[in-house]
Protein backbone atom coordinates (compact mmCIF):
# COMPACT_ATOMS: atom_id res chain seq x y z
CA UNK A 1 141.55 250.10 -52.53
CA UNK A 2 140.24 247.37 -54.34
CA UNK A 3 136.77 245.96 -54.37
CA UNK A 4 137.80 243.00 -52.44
CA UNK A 5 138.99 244.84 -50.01
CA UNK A 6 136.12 247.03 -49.57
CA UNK A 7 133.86 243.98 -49.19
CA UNK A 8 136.02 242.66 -46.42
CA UNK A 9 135.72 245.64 -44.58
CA UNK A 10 131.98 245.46 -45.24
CA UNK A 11 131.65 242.33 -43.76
CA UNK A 12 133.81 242.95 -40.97
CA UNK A 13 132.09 245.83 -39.97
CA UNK A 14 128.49 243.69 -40.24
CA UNK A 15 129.88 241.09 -38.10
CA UNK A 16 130.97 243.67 -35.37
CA UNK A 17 127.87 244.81 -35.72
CA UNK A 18 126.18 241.55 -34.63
CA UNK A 19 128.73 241.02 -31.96
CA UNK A 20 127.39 244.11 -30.44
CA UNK A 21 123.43 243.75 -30.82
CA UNK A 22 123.92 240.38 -28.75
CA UNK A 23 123.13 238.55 -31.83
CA UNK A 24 125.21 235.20 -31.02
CA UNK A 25 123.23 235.02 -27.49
CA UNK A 26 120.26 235.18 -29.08
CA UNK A 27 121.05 232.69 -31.66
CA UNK A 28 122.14 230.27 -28.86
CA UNK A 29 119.41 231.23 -26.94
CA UNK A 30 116.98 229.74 -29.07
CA UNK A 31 119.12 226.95 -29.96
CA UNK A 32 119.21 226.01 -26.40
CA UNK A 33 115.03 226.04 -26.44
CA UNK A 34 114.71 224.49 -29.73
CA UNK A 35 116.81 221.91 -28.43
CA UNK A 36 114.56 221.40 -25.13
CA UNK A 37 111.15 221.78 -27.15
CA UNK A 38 112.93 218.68 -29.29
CA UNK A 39 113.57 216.54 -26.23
CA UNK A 40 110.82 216.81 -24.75
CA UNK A 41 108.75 216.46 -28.34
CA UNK A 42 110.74 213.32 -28.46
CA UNK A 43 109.79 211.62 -25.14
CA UNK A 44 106.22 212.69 -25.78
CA UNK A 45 106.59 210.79 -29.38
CA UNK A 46 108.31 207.59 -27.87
CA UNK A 47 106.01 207.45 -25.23
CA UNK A 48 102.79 207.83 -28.52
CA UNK A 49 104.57 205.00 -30.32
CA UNK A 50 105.49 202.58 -27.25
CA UNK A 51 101.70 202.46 -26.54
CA UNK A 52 101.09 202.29 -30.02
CA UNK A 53 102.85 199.46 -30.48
CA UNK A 54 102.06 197.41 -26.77
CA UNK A 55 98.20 197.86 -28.54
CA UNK A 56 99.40 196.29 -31.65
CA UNK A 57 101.44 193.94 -29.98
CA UNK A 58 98.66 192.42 -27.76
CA UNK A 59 95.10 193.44 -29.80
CA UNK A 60 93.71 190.85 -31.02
CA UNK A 61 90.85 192.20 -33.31
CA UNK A 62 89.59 188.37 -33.44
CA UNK A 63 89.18 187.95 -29.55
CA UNK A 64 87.21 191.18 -28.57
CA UNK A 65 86.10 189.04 -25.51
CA UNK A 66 89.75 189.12 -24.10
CA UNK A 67 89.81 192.70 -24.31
CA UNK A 68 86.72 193.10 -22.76
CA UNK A 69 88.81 190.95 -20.11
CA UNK A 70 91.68 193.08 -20.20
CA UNK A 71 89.31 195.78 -19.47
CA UNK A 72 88.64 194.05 -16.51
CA UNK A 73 91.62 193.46 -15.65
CA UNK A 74 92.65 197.20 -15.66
CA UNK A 75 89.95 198.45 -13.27
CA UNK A 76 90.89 195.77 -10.74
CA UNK A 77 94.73 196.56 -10.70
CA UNK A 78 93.78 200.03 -10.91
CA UNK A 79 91.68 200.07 -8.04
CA UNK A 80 94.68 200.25 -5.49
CA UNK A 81 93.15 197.49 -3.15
CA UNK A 82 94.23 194.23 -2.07
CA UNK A 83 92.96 191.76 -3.97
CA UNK A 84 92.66 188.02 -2.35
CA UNK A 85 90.72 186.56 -5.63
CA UNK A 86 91.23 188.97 -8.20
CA UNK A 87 89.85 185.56 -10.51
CA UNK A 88 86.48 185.63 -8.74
CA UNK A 89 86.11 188.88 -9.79
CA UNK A 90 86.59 187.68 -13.89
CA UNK A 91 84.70 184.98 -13.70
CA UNK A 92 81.69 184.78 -16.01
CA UNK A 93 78.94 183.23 -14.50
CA UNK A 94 76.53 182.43 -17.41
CA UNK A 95 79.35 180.48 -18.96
CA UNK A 96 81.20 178.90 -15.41
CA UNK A 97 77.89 177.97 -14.02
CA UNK A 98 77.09 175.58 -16.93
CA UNK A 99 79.92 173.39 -16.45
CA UNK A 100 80.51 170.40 -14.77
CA UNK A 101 83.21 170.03 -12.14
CA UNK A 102 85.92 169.80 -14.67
CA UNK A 103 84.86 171.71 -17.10
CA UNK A 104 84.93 174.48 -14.22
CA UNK A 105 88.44 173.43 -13.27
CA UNK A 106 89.84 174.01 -16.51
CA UNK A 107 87.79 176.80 -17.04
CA UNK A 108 89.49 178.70 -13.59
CA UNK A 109 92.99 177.77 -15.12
CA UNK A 110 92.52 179.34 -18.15
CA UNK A 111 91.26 182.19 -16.78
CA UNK A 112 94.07 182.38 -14.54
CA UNK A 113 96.72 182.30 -17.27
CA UNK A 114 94.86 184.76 -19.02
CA UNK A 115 94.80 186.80 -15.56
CA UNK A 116 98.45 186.28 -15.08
CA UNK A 117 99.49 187.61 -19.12
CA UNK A 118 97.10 190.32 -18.40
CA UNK A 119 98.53 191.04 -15.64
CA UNK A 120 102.14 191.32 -17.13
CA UNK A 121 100.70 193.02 -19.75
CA UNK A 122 99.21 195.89 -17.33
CA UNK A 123 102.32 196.56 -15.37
CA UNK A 124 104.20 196.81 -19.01
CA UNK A 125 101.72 199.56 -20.23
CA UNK A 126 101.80 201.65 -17.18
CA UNK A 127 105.35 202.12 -17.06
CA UNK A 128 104.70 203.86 -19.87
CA UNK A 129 101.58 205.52 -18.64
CA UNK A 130 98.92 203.64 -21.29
CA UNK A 131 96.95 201.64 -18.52
């Protein structure tokens, strides 16, 4: 016999060997978690960046009062109740109470567009569970 051949056999006989111990189930065993553990890594690392980037997408580090607003905003949609003036709620009555009659009309419709992009901007983040 020649070496070659002897190795062959060697092999062979190391492969049966791992055959029999179950080897291959446990290899695709662990695959099969690995693979899991990955998936669900994954979701838990798209959902991380998706409210990464909704936070960099509407921060504004120059308008800390519309976050404050936000804020707001959260709690009241949060709450679960019916809301008939959800804007009553946001209104800020050291500034509104200074104004004149159309200085407090534009003042409500601002706050209402901000209300309504907040709004939109709550319902995005908890579908992905930020909010």
């Amino acid at each position: 016999m020649t070496d070659q051949t002897i190795s062959i056999k060697k092999y062979a006989k190391k492969a049966k060997k791992r055959l029999v111990s179950g080897f291959w189930d446990s290899i695709r065993q662990e695959r099969e978690v690995s693979i899991n553990n990955a998936h669900e890594d994954g979701e838990r690392i798209k959902k991380l960046y998706a409210k990464r980037l909704m936070h960099e997408i509407y921060f504004d580090s120059e308008n800390v009062e519309d976050e404050k607003l936000y804020k707001k905003v959260c709690s009241i949609l949060s709450s679960g109740e019916f809301l008939l003036n959800p804007i009553g709620q946001l209104i800020d009555h050291k500034q509104y109470d200074k104004l004149d009659s159309l200085g407090k009309q534009n003042y409500i419709i601002k706050l209402t567009d901000k209300y309504n992009t907040m709004r939109l901007r709550f319902e995005r983040e908890k579908q992905i569970g930020h909010c």
